[in-house]
Protein backbone atom coordinates (compact mmCIF):
# COMPACT_ATOMS: atom_id res chain seq x y z
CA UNK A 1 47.02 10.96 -1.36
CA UNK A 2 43.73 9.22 -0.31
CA UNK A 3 42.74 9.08 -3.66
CA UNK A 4 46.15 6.74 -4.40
CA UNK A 5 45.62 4.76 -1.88
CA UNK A 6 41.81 3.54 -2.45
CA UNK A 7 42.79 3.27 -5.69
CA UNK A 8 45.61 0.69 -5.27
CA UNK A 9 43.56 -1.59 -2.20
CA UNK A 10 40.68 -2.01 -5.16
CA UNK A 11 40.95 -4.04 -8.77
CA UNK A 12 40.90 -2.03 -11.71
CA UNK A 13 38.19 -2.37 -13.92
CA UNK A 14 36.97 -1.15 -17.27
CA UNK A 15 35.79 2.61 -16.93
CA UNK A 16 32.41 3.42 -18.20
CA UNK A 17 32.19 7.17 -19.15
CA UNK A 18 31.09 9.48 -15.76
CA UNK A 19 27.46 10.62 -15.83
CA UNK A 20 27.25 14.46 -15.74
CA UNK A 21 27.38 15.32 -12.16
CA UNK A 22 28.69 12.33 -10.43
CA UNK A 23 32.18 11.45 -9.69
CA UNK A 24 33.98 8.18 -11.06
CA UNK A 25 34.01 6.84 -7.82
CA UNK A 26 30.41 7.50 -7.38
CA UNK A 27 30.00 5.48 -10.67
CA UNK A 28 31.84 2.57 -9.98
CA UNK A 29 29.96 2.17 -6.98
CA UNK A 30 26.62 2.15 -8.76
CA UNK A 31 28.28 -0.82 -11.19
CA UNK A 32 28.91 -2.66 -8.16
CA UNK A 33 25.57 -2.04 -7.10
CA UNK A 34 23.58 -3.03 -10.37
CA UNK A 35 26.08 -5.97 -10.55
CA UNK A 36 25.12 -7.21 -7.21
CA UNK A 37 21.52 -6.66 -7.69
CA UNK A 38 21.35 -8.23 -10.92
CA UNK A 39 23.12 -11.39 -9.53
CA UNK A 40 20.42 -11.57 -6.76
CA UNK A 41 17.55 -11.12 -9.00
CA UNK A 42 18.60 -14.56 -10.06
CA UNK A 43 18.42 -15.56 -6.70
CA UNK A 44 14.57 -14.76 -6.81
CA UNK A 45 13.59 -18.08 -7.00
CA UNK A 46 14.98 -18.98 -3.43
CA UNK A 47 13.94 -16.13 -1.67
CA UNK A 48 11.34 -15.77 0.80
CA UNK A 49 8.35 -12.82 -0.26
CA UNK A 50 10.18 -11.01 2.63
CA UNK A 51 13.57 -10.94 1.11
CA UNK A 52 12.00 -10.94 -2.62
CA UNK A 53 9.83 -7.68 -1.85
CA UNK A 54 13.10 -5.94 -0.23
CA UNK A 55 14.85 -6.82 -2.94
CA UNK A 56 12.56 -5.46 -5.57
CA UNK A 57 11.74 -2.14 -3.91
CA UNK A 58 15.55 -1.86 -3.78
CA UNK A 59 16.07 -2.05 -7.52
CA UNK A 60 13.00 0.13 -7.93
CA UNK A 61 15.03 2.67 -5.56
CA UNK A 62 18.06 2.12 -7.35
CA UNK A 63 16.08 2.67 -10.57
CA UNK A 64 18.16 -0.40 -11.87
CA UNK A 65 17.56 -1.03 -15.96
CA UNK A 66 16.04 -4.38 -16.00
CA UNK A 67 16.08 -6.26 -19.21
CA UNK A 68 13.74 -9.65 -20.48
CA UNK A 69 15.51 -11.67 -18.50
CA UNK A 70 15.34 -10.21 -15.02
CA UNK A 71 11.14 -8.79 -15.86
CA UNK A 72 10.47 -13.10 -16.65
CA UNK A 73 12.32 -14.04 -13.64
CA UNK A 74 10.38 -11.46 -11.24
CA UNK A 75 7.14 -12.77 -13.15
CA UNK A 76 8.20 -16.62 -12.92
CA UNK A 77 8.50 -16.54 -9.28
CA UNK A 78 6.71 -13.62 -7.52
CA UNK A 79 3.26 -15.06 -7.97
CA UNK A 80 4.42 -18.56 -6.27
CA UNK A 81 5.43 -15.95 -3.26
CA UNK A 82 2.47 -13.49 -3.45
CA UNK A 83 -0.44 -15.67 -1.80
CA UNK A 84 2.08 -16.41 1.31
CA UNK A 85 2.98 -12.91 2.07
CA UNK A 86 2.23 -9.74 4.08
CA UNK A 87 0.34 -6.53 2.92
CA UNK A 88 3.86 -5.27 2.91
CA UNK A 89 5.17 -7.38 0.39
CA UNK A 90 1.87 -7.42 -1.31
CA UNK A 91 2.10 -3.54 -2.00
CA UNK A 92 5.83 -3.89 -2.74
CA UNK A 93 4.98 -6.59 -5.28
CA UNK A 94 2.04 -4.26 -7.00
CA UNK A 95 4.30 -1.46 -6.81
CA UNK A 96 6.98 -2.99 -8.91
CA UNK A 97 4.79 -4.42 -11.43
CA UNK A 98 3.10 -1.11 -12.05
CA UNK A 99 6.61 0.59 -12.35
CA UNK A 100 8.33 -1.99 -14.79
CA UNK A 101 5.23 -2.05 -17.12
CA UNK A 102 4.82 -5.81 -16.62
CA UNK A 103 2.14 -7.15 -19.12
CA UNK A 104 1.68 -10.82 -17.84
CA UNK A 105 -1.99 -10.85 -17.21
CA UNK A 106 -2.07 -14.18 -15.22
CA UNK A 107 1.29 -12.42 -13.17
CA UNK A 108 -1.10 -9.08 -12.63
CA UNK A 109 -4.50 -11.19 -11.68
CA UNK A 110 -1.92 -13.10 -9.22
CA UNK A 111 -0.30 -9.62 -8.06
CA UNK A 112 -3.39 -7.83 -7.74
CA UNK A 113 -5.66 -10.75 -6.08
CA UNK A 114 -2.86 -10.56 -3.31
CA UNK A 115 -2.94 -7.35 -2.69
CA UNK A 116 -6.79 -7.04 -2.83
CA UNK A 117 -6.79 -9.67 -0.13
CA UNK A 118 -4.70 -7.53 1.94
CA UNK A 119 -6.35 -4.19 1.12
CA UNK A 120 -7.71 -3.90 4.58
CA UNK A 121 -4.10 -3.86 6.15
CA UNK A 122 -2.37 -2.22 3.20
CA UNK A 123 -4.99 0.72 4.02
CA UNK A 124 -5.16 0.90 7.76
CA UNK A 125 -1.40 -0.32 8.60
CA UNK A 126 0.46 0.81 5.97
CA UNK A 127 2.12 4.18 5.43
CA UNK A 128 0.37 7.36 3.23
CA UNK A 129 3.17 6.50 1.29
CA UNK A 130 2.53 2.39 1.12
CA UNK A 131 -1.24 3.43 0.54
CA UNK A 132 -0.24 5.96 -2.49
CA UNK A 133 2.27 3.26 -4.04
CA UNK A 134 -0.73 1.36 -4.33
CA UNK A 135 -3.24 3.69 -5.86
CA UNK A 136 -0.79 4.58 -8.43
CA UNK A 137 0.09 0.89 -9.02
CA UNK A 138 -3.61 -0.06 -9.64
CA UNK A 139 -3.82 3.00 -11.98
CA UNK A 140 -0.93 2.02 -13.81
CA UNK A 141 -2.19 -1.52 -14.07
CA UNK A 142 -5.94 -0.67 -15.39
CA UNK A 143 -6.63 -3.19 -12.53
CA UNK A 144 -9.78 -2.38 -10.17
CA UNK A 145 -11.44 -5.12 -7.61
CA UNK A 146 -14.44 -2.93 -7.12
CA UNK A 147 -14.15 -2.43 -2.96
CA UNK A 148 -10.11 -1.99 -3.35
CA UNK A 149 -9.61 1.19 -4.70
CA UNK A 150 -12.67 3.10 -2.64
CA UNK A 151 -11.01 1.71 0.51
CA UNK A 152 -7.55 3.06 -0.08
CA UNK A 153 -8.80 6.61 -1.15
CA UNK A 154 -10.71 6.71 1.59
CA UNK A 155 -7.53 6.00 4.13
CA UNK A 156 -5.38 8.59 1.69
CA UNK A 157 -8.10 11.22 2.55
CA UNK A 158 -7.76 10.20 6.00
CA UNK A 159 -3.98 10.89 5.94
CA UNK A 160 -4.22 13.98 3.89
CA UNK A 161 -6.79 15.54 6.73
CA UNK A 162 -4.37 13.64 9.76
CA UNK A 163 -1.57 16.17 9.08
CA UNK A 164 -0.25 15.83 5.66
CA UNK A 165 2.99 13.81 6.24
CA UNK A 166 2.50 13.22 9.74
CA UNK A 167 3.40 15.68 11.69
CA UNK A 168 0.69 15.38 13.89
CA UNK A 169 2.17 12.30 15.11
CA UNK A 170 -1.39 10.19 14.45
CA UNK A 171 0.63 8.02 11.64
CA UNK A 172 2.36 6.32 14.12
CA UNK A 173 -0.77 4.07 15.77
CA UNK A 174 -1.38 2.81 12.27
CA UNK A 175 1.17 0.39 12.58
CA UNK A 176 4.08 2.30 11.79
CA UNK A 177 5.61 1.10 15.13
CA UNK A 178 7.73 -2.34 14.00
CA UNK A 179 4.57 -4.10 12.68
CA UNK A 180 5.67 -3.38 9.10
CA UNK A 181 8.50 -5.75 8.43
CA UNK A 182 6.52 -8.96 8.59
């Protein structure tokens, strides 16, 4: 009976066929998802680096397929928002352009030039995770400012002998505490 009933308080729409392993319902709600994502990627250009590097990591998360379109919006816009933001958005932004393949050399020498500016935080602030998301990024990129990648190992090294995951509690007076949403 509570299927009936959800069914008949929401609009029909066109079915696509159910992944293996997921319920309809589960797949509808991913449409709605992408479609809502989508339609805010072409908000981008109004967004502050804040909202723009939440939104990003979200689609990342969501593993949302991006097509031309949304890749030359991200790379029209993120580089006017990259010089005014955080090392959290700065990371979020190097992270995403490692992880959609983005070519755009003047986008990557804006992306990375950002986030070499903020190394110093990105490593000593940001989480093992934040600091890995990097190190792969600037892999991915073929992108190395001499100091930035030594400076990141050596805080991953630092993490990886403080605990492994953090456990030991010691992550948590890097800046974990509320700093991080700047």
């Amino acid at each position: 009976s509570s299927s009936s009933s959800s069914s008949s308080s929401s609009t029909p729409s066109p079915h696509p066929p159910p992944h293996p392993n997921t319920s309809p319902t589960a797949d509808l709600a991913d449409d709605v998802r992408i479609q809502i994502l989508k339609a805010s990627l072409r908000d981008l250009g109004q967004m502050n680096s804040a909202e723009a590097a939440l939104l990003l990591s979200t689609c990342l998360r969501a593993k949302l397929p991006l097509d031309d379109d949304d890749k030359a919006l991200i790379v029209r816009f993120i580089p006017l928002l990259a010089h005014q933001s955080g090392f959290v958005q700065c990371a979020a932004f190097l992270t995403t352009a490692a992880k959609l393949k983005i070519q755009n050399q003047d986008f990557l020498k804006t992306i990375c030039a950002a986030g070499y500016a903020a190394r110093t935080e990105i490593a000593t602030r940001g989480t093992s995770e934040m600091v890995g998301d990097c190190l792969f990024a600037l892999g991915k990129l073929d992108y190395f400012h001499p100091e930035f990648v030594p400076e990141l190992m050596h805080h991953a090294r630092e993490f990886a002998a403080g605990g492994g995951g953090g456990e030991s509690g010691e992550r948590g007076e890097r800046g974990e505490r509320g700093e991080r949403g700047e």
